[in-house]
N, C-alpha and C. Protein backbone atom coordinates (compact mmCIF):
# COMPACT_ATOMS: atom_id res chain seq x y z
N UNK A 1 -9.16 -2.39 -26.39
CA UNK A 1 -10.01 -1.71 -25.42
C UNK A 1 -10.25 -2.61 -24.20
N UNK A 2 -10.46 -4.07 -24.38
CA UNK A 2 -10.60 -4.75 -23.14
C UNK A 2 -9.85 -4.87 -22.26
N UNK A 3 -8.21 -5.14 -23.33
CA UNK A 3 -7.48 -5.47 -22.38
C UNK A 3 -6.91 -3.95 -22.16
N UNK A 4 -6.97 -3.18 -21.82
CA UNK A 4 -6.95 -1.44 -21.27
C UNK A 4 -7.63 -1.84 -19.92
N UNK A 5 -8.96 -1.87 -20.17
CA UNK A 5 -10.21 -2.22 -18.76
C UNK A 5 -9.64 -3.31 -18.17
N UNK A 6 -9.10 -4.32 -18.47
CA UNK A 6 -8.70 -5.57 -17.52
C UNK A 6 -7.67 -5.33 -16.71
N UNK A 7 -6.46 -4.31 -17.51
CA UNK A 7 -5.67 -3.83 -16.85
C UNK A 7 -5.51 -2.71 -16.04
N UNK A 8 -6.79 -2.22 -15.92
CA UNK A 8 -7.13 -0.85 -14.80
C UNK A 8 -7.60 -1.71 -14.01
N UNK A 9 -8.28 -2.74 -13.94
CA UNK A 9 -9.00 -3.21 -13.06
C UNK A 9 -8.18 -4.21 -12.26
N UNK A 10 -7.18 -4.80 -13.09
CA UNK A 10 -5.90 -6.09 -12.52
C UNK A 10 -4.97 -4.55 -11.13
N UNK A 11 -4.83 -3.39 -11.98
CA UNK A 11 -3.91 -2.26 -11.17
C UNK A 11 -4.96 -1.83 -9.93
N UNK A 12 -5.77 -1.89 -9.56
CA UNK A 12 -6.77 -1.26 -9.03
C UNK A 12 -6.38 -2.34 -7.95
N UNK A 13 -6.97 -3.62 -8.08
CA UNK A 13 -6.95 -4.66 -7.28
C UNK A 13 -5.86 -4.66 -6.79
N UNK A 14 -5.06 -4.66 -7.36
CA UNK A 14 -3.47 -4.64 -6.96
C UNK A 14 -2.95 -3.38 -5.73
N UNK A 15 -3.55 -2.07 -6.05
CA UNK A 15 -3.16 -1.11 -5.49
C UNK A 15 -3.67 -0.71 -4.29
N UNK A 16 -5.15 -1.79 -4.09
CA UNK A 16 -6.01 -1.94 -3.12
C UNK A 16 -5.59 -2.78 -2.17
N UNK A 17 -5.06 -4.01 -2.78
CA UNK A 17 -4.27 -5.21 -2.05
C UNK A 17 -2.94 -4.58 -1.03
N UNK A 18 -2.16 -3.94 -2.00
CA UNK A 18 -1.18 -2.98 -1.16
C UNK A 18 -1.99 -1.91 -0.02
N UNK A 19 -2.91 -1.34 -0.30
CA UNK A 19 -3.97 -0.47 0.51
C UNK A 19 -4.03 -1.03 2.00
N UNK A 20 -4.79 -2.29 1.77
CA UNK A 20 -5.33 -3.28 2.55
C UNK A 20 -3.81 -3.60 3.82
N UNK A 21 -2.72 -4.21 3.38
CA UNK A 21 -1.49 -4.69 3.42
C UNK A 21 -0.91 -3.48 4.42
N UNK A 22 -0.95 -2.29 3.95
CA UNK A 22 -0.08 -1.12 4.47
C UNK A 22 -1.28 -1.21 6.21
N UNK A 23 -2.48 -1.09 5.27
CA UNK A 23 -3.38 -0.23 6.63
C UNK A 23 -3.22 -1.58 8.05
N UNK A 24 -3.11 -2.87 7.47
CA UNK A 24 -3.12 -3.49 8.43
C UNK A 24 -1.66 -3.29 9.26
N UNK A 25 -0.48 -3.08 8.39
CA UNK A 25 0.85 -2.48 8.93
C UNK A 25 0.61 -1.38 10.31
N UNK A 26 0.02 -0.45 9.44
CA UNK A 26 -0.08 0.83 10.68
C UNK A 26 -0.81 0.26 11.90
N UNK A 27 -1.78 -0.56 11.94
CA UNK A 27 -2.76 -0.85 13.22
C UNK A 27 -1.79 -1.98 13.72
N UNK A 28 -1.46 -2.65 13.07
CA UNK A 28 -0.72 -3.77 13.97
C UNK A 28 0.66 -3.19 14.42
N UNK A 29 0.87 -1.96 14.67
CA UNK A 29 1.94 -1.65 14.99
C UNK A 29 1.66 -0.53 16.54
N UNK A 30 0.69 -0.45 16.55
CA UNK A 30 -0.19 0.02 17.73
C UNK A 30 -0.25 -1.39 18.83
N UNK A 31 -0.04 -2.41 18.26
CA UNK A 31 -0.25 -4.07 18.87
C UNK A 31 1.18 -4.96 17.99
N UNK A 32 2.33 -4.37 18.71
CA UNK A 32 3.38 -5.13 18.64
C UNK A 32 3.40 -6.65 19.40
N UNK A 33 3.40 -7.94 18.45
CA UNK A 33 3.51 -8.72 19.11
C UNK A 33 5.00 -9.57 20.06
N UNK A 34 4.50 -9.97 21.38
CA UNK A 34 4.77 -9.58 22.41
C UNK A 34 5.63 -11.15 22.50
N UNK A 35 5.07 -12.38 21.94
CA UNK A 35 5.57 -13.40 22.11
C UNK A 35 5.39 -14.39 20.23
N UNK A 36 6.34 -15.38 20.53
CA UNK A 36 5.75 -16.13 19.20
C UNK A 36 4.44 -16.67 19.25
N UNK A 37 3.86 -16.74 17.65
CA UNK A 37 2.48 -16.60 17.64
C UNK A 37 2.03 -16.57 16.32
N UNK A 38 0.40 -16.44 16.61
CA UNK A 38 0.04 -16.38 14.72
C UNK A 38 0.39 -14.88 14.72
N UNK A 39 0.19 -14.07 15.69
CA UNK A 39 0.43 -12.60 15.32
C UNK A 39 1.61 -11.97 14.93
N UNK A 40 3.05 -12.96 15.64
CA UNK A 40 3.76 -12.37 15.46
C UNK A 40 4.40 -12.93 13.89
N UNK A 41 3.84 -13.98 13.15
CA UNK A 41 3.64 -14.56 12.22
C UNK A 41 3.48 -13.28 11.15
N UNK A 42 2.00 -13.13 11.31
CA UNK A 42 1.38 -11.92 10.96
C UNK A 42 2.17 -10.56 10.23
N UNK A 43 2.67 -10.24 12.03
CA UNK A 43 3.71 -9.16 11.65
C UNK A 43 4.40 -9.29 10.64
N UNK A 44 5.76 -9.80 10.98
CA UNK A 44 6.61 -10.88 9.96
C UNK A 44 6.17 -10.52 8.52
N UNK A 45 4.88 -11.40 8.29
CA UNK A 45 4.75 -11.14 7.10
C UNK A 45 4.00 -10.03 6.25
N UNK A 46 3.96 -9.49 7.12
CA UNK A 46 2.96 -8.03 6.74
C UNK A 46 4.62 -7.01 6.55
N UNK A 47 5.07 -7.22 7.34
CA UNK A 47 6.57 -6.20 7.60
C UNK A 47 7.53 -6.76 6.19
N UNK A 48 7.83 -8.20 5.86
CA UNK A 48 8.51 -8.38 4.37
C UNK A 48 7.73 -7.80 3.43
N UNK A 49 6.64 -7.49 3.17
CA UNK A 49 5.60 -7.59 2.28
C UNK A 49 5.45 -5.61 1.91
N UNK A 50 5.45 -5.38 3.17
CA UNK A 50 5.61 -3.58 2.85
C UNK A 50 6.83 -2.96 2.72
N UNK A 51 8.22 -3.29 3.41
CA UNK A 51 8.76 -2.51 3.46
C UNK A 51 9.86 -2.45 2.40
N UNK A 52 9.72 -3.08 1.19
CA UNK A 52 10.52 -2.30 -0.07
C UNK A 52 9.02 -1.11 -0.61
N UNK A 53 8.40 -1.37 -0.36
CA UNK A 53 6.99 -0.27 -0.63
C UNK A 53 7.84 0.79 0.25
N UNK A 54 8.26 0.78 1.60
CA UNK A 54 7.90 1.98 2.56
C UNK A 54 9.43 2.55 2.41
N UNK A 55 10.36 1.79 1.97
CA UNK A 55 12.13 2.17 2.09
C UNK A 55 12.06 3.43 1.14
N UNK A 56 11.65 3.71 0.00
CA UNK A 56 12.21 5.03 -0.73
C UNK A 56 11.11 6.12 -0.06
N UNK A 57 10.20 5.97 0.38
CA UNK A 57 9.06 6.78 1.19
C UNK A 57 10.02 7.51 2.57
N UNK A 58 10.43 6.07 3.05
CA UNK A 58 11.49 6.72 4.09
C UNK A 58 12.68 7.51 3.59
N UNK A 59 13.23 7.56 2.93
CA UNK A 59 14.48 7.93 2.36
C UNK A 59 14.31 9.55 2.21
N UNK A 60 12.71 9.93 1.65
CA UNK A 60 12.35 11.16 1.81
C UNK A 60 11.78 12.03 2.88
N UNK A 61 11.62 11.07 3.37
CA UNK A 61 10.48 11.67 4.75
C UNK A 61 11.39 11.51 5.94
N UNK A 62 11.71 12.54 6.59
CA UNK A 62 12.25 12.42 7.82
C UNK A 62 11.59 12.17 9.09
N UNK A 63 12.49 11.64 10.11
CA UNK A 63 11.33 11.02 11.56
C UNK A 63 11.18 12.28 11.99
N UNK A 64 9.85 12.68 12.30
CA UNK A 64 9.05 14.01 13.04
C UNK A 64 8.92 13.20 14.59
N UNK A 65 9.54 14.07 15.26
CA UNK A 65 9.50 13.66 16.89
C UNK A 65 9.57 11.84 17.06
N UNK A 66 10.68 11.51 16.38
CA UNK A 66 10.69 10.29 16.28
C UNK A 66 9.77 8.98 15.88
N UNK A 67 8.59 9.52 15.31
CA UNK A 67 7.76 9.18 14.64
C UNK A 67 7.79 8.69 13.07
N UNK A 68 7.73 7.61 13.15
CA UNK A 68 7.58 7.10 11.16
C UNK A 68 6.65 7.24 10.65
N UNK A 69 6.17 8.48 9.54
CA UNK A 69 4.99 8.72 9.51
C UNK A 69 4.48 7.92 7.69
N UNK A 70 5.87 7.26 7.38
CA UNK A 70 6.61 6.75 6.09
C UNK A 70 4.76 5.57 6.06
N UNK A 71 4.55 4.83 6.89
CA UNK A 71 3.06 3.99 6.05
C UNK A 71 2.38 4.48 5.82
N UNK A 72 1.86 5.82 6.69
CA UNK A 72 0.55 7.15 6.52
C UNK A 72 0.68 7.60 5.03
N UNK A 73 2.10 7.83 4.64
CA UNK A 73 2.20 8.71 3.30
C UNK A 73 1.96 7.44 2.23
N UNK A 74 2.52 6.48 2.78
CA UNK A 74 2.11 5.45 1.76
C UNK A 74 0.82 4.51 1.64
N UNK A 75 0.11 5.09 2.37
CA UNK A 75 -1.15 4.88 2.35
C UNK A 75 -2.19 5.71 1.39
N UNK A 76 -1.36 6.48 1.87
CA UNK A 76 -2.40 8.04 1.11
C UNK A 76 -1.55 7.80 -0.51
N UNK A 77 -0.49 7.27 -0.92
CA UNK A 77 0.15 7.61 -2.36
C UNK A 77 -0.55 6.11 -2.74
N UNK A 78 -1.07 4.95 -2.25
CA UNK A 78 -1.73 3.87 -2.93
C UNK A 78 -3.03 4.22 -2.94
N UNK A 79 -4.05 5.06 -2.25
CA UNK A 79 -5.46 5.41 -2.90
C UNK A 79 -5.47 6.07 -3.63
N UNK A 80 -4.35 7.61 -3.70
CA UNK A 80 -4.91 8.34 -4.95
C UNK A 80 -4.18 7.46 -6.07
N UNK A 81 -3.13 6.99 -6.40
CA UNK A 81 -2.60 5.92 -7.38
C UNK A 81 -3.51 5.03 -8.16
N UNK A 82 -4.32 4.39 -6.89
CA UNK A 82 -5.68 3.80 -7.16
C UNK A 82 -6.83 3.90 -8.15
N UNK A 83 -6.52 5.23 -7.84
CA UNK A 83 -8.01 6.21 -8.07
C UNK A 83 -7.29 6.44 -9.28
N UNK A 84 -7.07 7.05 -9.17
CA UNK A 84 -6.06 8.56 -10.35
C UNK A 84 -5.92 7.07 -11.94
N UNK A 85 -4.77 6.41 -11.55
CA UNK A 85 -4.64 5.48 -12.67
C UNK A 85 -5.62 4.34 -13.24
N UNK A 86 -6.23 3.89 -12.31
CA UNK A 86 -7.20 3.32 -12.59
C UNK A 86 -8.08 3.88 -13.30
N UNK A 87 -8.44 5.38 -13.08
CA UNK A 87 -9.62 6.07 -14.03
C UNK A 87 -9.29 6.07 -15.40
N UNK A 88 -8.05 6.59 -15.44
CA UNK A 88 -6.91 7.22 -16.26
C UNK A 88 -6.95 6.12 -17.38
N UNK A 89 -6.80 4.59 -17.03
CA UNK A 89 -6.67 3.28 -18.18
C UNK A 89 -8.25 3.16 -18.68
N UNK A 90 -9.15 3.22 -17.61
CA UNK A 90 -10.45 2.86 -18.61
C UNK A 90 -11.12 4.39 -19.45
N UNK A 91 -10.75 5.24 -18.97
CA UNK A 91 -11.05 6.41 -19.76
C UNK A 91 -10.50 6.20 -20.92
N UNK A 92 -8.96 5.74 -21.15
CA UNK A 92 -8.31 5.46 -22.54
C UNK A 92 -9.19 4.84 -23.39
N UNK A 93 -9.30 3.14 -22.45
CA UNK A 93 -9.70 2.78 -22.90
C UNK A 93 -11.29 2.72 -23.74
N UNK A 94 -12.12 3.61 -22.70
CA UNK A 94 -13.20 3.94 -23.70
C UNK A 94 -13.01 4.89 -24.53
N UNK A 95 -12.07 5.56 -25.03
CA UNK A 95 -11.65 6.51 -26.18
C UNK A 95 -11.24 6.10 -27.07
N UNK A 96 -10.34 4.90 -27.06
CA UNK A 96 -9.89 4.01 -28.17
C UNK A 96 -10.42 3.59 -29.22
């Protein structure tokens, strides 16, 4: 039973961390950096860090008026993921 709860709560953190990771993706992409820098640092590593997350997202989602709308959807599939599985392990786990 604990380790059920440790592991909704290890996935939660985790799915939040990706949350966090994506949302800073979408805003820093409104603020492309322009020269080398901590930002463009930033980018860099915000951009290795999401985009095996965002590649099969893209693969389904086509560009709408040339628009990548591929972090939005993957934004929205890591909160309910969040939500949804996270409930899903400690509910087990208090049934166990």
């Amino acid at each position: 039973m604990v380790v059920l709860v440790n592991l909704a709560f290890s996935l939660k953190w985790l799915l939040r961390f990706v949350y966090v990771v994506l949302l800073v993706r979408v805003i820093g992409s409104f603020v492309p950096p322009r020269r080398p820098g901590w930002w463009a640092e930033v980018s860099g590593f915000v951009s290795d860090l999401t985009d095996p997350i965002l590649r099969p997202v893209r693969r389904f989602l086509p560009l709408w008026g040339g628009m990548d709308f591929s972090p939005v959807v993957a934004l929205l599939l890591a909160d309910i993921l969040g939500g949804l599985v996270g409930d899903l392990l400690v509910w087990a786990a208090q049934h166990v």
